[in-house]
N, C-alpha and C. Protein backbone atom coordinates (compact mmCIF):
# COMPACT_ATOMS: atom_id res chain seq x y z
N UNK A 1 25.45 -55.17 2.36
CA UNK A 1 26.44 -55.82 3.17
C UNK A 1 27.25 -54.74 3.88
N UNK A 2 28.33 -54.92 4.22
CA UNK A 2 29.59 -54.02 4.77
C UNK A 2 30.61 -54.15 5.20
N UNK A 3 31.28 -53.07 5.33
CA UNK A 3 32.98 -53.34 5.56
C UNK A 3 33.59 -53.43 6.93
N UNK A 4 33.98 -54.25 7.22
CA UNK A 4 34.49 -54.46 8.54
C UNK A 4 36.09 -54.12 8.76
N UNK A 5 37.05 -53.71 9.99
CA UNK A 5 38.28 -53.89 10.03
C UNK A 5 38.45 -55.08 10.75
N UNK A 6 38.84 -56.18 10.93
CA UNK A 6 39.28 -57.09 11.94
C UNK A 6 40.85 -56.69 12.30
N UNK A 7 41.13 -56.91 13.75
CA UNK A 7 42.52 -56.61 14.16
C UNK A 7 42.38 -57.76 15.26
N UNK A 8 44.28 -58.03 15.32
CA UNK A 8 44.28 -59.37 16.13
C UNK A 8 45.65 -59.76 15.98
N UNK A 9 45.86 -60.37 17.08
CA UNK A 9 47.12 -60.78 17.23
C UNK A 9 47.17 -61.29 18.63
N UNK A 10 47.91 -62.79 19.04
CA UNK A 10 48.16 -63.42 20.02
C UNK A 10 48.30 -62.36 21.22
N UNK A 11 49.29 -61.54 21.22
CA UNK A 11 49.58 -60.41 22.60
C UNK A 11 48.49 -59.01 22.49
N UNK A 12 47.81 -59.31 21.64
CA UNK A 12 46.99 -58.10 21.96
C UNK A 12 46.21 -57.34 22.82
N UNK A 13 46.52 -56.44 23.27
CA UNK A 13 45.31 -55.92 24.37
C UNK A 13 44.18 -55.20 23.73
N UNK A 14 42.99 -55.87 23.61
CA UNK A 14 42.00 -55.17 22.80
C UNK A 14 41.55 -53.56 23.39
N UNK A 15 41.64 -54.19 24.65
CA UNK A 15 40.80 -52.98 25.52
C UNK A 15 41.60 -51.48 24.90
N UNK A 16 42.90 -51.59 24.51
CA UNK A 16 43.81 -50.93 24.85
C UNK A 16 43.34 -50.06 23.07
N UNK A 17 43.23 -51.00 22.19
CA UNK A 17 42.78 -49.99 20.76
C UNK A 17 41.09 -49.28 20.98
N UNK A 18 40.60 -50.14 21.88
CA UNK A 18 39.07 -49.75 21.54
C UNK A 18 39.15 -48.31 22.46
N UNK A 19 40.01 -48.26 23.11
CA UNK A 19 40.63 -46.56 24.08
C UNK A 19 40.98 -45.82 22.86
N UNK A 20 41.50 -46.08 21.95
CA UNK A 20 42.19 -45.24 20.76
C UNK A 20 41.48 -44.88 19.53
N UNK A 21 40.16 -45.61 19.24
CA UNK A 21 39.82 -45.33 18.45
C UNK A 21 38.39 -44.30 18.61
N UNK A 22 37.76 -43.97 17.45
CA UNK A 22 36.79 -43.04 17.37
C UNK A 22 35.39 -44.37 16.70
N UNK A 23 36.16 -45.17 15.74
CA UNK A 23 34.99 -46.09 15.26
C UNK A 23 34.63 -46.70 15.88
N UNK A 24 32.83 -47.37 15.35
CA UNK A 24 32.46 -48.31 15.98
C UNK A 24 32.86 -49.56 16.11
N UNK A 25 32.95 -49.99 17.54
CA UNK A 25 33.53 -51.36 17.57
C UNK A 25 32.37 -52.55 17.80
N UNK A 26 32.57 -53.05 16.81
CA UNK A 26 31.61 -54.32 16.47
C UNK A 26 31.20 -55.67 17.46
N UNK A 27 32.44 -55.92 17.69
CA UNK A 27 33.39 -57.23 18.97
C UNK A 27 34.51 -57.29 19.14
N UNK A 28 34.76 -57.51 20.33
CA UNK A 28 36.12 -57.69 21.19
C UNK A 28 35.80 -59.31 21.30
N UNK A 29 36.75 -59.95 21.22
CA UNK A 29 37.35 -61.34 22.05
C UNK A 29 38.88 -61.25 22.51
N UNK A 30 38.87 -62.40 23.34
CA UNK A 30 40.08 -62.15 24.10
C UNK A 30 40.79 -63.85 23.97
N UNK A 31 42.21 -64.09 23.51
CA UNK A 31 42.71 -65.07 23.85
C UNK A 31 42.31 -66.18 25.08
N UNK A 32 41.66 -67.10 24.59
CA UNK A 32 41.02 -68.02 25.87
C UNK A 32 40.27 -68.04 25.80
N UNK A 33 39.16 -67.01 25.76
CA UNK A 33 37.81 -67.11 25.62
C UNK A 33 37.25 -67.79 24.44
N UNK A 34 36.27 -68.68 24.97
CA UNK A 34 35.02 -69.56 23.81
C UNK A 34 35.07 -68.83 22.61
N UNK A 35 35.19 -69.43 21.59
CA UNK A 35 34.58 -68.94 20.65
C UNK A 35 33.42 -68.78 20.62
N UNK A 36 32.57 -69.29 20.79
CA UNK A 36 30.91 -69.15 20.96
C UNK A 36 30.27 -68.55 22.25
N UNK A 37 29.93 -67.49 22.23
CA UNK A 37 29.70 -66.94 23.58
C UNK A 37 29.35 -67.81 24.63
N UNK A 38 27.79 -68.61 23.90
CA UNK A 38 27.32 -69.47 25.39
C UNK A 38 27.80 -71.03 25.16
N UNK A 39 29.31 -71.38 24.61
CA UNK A 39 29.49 -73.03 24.07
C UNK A 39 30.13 -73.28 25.37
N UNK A 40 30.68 -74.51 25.75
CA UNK A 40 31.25 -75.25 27.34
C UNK A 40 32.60 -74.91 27.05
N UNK A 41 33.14 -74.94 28.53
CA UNK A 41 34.10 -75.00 28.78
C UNK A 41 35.39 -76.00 27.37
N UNK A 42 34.61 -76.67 27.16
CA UNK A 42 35.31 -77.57 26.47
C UNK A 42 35.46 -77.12 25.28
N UNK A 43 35.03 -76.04 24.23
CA UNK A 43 34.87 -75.68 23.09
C UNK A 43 35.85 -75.26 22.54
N UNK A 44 35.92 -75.15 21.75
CA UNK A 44 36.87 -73.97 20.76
C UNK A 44 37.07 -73.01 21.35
N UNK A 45 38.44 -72.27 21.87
CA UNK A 45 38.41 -70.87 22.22
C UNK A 45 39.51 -70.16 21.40
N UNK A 46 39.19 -68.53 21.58
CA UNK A 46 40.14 -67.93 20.67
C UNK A 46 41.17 -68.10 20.57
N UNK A 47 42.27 -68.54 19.75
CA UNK A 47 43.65 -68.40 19.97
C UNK A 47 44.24 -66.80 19.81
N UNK A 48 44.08 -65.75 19.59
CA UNK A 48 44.47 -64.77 19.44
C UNK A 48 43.52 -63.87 20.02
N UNK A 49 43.43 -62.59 20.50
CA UNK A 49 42.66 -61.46 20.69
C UNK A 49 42.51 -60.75 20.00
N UNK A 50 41.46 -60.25 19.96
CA UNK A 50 41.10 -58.76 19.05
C UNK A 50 39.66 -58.34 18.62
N UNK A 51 39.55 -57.34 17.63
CA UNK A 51 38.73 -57.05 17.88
C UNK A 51 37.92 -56.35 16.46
N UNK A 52 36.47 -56.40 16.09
CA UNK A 52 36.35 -55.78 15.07
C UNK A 52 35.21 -54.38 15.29
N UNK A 53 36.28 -53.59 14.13
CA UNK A 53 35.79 -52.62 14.14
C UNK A 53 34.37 -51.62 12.44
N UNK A 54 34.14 -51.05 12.82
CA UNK A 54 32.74 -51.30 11.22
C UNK A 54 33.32 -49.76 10.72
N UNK A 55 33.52 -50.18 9.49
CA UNK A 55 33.92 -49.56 8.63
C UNK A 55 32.86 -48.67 7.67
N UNK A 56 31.83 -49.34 7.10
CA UNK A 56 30.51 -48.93 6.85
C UNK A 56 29.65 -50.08 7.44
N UNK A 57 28.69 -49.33 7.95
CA UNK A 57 27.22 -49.89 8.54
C UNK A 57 26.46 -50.86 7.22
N UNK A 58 26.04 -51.57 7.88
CA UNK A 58 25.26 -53.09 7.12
C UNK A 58 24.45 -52.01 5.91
N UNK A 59 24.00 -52.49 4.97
CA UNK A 59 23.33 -51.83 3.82
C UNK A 59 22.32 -52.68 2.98
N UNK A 60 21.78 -52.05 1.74
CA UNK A 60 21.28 -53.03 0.96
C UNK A 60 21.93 -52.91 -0.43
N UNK A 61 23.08 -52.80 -0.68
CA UNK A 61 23.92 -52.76 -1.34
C UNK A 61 24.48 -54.55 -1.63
N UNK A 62 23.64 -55.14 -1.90
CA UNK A 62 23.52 -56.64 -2.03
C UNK A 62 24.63 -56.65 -3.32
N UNK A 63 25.89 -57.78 -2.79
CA UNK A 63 27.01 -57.66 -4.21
C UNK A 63 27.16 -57.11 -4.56
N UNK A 64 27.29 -55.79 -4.33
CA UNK A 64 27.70 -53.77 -4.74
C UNK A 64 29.04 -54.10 -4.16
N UNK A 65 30.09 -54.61 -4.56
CA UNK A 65 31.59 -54.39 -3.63
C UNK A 65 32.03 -53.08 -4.25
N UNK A 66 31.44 -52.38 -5.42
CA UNK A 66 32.07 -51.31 -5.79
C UNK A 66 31.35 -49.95 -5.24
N UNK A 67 30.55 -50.44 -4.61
CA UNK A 67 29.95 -49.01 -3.95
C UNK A 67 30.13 -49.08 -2.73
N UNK A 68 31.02 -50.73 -2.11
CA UNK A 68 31.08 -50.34 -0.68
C UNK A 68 32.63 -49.99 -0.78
N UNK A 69 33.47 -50.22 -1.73
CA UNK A 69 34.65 -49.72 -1.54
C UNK A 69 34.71 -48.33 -1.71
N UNK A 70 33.71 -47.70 -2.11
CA UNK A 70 34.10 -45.94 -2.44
C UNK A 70 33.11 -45.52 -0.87
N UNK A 71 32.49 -46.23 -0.55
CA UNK A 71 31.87 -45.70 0.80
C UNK A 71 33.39 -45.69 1.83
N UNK A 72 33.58 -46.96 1.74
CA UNK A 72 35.20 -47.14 2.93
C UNK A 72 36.07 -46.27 2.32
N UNK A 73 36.40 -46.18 1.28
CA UNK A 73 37.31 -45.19 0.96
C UNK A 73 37.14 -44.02 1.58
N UNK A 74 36.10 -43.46 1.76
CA UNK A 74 35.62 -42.30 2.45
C UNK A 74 36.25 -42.03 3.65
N UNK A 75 35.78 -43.01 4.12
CA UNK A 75 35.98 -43.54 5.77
C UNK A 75 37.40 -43.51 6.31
N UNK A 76 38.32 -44.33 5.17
CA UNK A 76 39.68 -44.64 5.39
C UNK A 76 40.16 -43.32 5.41
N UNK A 77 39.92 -42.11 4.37
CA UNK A 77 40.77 -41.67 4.19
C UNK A 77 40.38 -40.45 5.34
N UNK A 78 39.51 -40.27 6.05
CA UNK A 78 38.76 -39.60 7.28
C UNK A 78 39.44 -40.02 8.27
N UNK A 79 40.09 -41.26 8.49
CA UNK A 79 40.34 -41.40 10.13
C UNK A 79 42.05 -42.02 9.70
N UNK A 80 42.63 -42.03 8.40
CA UNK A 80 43.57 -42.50 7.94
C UNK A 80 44.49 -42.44 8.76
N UNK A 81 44.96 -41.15 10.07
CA UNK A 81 46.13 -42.00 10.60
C UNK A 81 45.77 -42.34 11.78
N UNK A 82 44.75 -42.65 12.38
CA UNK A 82 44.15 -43.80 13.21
C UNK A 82 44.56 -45.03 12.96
N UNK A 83 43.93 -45.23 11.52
CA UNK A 83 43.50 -46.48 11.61
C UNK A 83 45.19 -47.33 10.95
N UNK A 84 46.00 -46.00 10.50
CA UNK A 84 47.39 -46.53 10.60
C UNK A 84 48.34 -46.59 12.03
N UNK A 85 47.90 -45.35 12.56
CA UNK A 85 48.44 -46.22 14.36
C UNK A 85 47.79 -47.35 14.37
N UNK A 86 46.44 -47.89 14.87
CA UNK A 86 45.97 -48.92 15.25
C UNK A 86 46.53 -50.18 14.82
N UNK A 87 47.10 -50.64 13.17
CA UNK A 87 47.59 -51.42 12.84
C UNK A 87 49.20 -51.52 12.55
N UNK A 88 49.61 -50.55 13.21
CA UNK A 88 51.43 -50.25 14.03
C UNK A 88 50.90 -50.56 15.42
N UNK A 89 50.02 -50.88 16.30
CA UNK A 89 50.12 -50.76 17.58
C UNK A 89 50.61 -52.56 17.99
N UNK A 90 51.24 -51.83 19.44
CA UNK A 90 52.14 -53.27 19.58
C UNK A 90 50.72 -54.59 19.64
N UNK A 91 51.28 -55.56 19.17
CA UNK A 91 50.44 -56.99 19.35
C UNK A 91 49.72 -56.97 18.48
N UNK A 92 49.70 -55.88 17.49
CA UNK A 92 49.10 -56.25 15.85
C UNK A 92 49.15 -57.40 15.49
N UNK A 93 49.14 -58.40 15.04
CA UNK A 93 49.73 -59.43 13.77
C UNK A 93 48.91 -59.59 12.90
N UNK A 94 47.80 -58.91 12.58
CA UNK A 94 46.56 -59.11 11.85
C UNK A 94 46.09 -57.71 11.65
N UNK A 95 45.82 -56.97 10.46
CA UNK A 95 45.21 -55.75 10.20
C UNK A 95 44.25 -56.16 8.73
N UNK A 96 42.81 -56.84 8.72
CA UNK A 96 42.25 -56.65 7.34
C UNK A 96 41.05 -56.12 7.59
N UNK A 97 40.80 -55.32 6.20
CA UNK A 97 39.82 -55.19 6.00
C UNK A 97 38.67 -56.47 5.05
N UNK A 98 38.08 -56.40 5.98
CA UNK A 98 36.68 -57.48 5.14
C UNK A 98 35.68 -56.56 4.44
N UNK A 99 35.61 -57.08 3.34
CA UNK A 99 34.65 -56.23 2.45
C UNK A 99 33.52 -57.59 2.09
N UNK A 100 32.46 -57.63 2.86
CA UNK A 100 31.40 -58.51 3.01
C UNK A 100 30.25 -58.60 1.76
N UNK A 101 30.13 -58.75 0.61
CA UNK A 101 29.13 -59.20 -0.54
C UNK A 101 28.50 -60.38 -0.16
N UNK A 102 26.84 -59.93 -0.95
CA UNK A 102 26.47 -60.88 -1.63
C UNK A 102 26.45 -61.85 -2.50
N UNK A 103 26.64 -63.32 -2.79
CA UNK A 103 26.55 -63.87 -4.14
C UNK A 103 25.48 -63.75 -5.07
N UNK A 104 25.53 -62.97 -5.73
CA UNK A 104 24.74 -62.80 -6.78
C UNK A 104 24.34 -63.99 -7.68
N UNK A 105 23.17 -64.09 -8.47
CA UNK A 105 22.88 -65.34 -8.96
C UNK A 105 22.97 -65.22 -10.38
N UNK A 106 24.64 -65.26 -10.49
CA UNK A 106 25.24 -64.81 -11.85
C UNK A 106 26.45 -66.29 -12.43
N UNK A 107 26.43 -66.63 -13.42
CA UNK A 107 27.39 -67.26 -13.91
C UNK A 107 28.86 -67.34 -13.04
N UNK A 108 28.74 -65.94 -13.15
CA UNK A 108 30.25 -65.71 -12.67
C UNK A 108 30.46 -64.58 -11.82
N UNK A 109 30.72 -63.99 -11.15
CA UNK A 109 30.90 -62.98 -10.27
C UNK A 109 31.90 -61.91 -10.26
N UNK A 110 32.52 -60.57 -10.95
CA UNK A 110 33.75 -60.02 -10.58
C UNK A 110 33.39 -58.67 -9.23
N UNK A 111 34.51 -59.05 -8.48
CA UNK A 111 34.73 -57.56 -7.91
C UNK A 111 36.05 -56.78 -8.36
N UNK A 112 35.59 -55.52 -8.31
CA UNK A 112 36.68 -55.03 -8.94
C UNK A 112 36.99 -54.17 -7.74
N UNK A 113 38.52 -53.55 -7.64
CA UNK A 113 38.94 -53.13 -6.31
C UNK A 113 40.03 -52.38 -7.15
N UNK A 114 40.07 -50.81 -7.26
CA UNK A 114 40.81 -49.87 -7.75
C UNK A 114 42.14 -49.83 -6.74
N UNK A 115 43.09 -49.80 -7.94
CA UNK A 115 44.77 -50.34 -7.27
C UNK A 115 44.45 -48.91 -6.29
N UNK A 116 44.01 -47.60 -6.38
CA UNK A 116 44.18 -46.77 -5.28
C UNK A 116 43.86 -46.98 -4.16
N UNK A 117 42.88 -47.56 -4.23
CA UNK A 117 42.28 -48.23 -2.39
C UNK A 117 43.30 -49.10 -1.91
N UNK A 118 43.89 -49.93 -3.19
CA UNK A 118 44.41 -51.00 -2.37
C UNK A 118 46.14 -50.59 -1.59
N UNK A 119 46.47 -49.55 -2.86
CA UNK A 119 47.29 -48.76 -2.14
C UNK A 119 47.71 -48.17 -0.85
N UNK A 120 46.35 -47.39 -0.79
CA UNK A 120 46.13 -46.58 0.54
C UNK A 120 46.33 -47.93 1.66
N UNK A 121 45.68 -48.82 1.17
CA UNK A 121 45.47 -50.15 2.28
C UNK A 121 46.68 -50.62 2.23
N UNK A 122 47.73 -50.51 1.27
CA UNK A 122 49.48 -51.24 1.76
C UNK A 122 49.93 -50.00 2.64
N UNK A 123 50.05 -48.89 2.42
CA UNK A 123 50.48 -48.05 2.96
C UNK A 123 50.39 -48.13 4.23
N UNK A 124 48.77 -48.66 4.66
CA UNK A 124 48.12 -48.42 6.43
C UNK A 124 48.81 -49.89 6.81
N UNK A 125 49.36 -51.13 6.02
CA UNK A 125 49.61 -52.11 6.55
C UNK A 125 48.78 -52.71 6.74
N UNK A 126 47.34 -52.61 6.07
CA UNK A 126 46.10 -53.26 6.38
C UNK A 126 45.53 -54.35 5.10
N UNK A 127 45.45 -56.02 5.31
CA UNK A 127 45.16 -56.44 3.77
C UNK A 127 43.89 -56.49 3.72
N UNK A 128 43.68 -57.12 2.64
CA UNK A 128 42.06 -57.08 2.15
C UNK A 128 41.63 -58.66 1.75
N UNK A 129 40.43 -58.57 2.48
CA UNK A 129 39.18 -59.72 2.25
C UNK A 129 38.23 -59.30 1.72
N UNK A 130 37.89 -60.39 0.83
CA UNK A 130 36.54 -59.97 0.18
C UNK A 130 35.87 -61.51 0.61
N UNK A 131 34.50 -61.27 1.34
CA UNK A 131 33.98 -62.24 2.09
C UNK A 131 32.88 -62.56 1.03
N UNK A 132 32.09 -63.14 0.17
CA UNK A 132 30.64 -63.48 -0.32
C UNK A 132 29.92 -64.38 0.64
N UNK A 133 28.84 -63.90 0.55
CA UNK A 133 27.59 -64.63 1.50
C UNK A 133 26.81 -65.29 0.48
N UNK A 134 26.31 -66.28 0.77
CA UNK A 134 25.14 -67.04 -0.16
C UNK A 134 24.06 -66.76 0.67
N UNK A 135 22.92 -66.22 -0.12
CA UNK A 135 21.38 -66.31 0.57
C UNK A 135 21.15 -64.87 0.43
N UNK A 136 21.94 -64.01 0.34
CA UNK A 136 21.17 -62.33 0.31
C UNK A 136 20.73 -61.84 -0.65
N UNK A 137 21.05 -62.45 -1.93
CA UNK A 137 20.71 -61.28 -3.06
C UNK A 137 19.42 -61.96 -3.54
């Protein structure tokens, strides 16, 4: 799976972080625009702008949330005051990280997430998702 940043907020100018940053940016949407690239006029469109950025690249680390958090950890602490401007930049209202798993075909499921990551992540102003997918593992 892998770790994504999502950023977003109603006044946001996306164009304006994807100028600032060094990571890869995943998708931009823009307030107004469809949610669904090719859906009608009539559809769902974004209420907010923004944009996501990839934190670690897709893997086969199927329900590994503990090996993708020491991969992002890496990452975070490499571009750390980036990615703390980016989520101080004006029209923020949204800074998380998604940490994307597999459901494993287990009774019960834990992820475990070391208070230091999550630290570093109050510090940047950035919260945390943990997303599970059904169908990968």
């Amino acid at each position: 799976m892998s770790v994504v940043l999502r950023i977003s907020g109603k006044h946001l100018d996306p164009d304006l972080v994807v100028g600032r940053t060094s990571l890869p940016v995943i998708h931009v949407f823009r307030r107004g625009e469809p949610r669904l690239p090719r859906s009608k006029s009539s559809g769902s469109k974004h209420k907010v702008s923004g944009l996501n950025l990839q934190i670690t690249p897709k893997d086969g680390l199927q329900g590994r949330a503990d090996k993708l958090v020491r991969r992002a950890a890496k990452v975070i602490s490499k571009h750390r005051q980036e990615l703390r401007r980016i989520a101080r930049m004006r029209g923020v209202e949204s800074a998380v990280l998604d940490i994307g798993v597999a459901k494993l075909d287990v009774a019960a499921q834990f992820e475990h997430i070391p208070a230091a990551f999550l630290l570093e992540l109050g510090k940047m102003g950035i919260d945390l998702e943990i997303s599970i997918y059904h169908g990968f593992a």
